[in-house]
Protein backbone atom coordinates (compact mmCIF):
# COMPACT_ATOMS: atom_id res chain seq x y z
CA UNK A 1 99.76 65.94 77.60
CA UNK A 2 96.18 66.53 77.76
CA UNK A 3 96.53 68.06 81.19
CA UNK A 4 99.05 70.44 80.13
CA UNK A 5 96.93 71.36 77.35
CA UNK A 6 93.66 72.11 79.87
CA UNK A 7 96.03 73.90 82.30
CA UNK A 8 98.06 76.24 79.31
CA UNK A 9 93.94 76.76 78.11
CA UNK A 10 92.47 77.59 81.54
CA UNK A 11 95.50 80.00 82.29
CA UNK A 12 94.92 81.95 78.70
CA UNK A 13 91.11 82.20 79.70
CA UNK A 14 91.83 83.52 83.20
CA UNK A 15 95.07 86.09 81.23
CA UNK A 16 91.91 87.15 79.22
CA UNK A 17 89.59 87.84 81.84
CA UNK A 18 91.79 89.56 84.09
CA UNK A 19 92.64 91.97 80.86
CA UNK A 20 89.12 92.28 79.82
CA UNK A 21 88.43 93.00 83.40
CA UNK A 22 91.47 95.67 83.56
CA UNK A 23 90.32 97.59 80.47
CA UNK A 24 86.34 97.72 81.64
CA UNK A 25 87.64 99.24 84.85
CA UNK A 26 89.81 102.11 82.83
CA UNK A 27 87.16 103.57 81.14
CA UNK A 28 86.46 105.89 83.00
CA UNK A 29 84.13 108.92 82.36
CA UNK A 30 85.48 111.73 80.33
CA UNK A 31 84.47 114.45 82.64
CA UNK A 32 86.70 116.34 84.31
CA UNK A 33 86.71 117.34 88.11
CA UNK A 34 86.68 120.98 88.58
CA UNK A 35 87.17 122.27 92.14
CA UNK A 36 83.97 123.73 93.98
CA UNK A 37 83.56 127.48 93.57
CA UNK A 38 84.59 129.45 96.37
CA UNK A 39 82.94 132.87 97.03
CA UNK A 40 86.12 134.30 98.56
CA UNK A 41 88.19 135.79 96.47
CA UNK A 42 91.71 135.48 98.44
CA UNK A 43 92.53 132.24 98.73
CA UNK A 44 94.31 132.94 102.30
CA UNK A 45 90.96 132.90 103.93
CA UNK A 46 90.22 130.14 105.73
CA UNK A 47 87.52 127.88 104.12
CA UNK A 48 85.19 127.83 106.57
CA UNK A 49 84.31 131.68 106.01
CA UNK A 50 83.15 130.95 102.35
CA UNK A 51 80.34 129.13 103.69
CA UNK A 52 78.78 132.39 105.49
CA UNK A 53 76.52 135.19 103.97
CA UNK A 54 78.10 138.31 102.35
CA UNK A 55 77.46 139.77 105.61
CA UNK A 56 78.60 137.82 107.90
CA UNK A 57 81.81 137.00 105.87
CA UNK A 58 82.30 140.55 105.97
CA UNK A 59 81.82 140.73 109.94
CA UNK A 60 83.65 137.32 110.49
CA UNK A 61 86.81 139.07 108.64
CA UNK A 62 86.88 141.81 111.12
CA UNK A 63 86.64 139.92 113.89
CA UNK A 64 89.39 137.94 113.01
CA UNK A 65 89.36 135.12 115.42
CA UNK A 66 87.27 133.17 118.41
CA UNK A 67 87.20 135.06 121.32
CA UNK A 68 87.91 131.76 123.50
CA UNK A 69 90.20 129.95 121.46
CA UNK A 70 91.67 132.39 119.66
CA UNK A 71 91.61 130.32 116.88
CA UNK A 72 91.43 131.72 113.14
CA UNK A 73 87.83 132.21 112.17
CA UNK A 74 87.01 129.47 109.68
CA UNK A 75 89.80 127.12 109.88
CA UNK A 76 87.04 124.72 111.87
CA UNK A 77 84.65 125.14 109.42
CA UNK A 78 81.45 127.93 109.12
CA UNK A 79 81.48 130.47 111.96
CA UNK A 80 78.70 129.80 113.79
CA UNK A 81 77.01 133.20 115.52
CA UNK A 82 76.71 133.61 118.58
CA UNK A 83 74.14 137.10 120.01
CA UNK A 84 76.03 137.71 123.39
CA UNK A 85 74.36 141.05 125.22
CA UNK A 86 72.76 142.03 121.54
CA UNK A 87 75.79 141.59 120.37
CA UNK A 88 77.01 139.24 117.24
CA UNK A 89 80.04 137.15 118.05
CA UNK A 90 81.33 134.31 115.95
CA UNK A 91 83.20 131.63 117.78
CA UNK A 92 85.57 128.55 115.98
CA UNK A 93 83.23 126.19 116.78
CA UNK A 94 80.05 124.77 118.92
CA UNK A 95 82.07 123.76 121.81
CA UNK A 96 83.40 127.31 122.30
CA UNK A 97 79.64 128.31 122.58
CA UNK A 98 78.79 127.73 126.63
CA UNK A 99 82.19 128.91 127.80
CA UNK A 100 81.96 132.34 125.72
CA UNK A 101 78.28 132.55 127.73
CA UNK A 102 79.38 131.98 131.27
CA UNK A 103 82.13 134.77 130.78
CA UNK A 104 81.24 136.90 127.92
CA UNK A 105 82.93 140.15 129.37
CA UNK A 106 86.09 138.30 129.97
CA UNK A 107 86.18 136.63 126.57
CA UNK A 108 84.95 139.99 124.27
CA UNK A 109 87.79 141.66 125.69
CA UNK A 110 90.26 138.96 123.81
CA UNK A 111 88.75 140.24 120.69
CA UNK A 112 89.64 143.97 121.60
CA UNK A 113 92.66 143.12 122.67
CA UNK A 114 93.37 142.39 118.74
C-alpha cells in the first residue's frame, strides 16, 4: 500500500511539473511580428531589388534581367554591379561576374535583345 501511495504521489508531482513547465513555456511575449518594410512599392518585384539604392533600383528595373543567365534581376538576392566598358551592368549573382567579363559584347547584346 505504501508503494502505491509513493508511486500515485511521485506521478502527481511529475503531472505538476510537466504543467507548470507547459504554462512557463506559453507565455510568450505580447509583441507582435510585423513583416520588414520593403521600399518597393509593387510587391511583384523580386526581393532582391529592395535591397539596392533608389538609383540603382531604378536602373536594375530597366534592365530587367542578367545578361548571362537571363535570370530575373533580384530573385537571387541584391543585384550586384558590374562596370563593363564604363558601362553599369547588374548580373543575378557573383558567379555570373567572370563569364559576363570574358564575353561582354556577346552577353550585352542578350540585354538588347529584350
Amino acid at each position: 500500500m505504501k508503494t502505491f501511495q509513493l508511486m500515485s504521489w511521485v506521478s502527481r508531482a511529475f503531472c505538476v511539473g510537466v504543467l507548470l513547465a507547459g504554462i512557463s513555456g506559453c507565455g510568450g511575449g505580447s509583441e507582435t511580428a510585423t513583416p520588414p518594410a520593403s521600399s518597393s512599392a509593387n510587391p511583384d518585384e523580386p526581393p532582391g531589388l529592395a535591397e539596392l539604392s533608389a538609383e540603382d533600383h531604378q536602373l536594375a528595373l530597366a534592365q530587367a534581367i542578367c545578361p548571362v543567365s537571363k535570370a530575373k534581376l533580384g530573385s537571387m538576392g541584391a543585384p550586384p554591379k558590374v562596370d563593363v566598358d564604363g558601362r553599369e551592368v547588374f548580373i543575378c549573382c557573383e558567379g555570373c561576374r567572370e563569364e559576363l567579363l570574358k564575353d561582354p559584347a556577346g552577353y550585352l547584346a542578350n540585354l538588347q535583345a529584350e
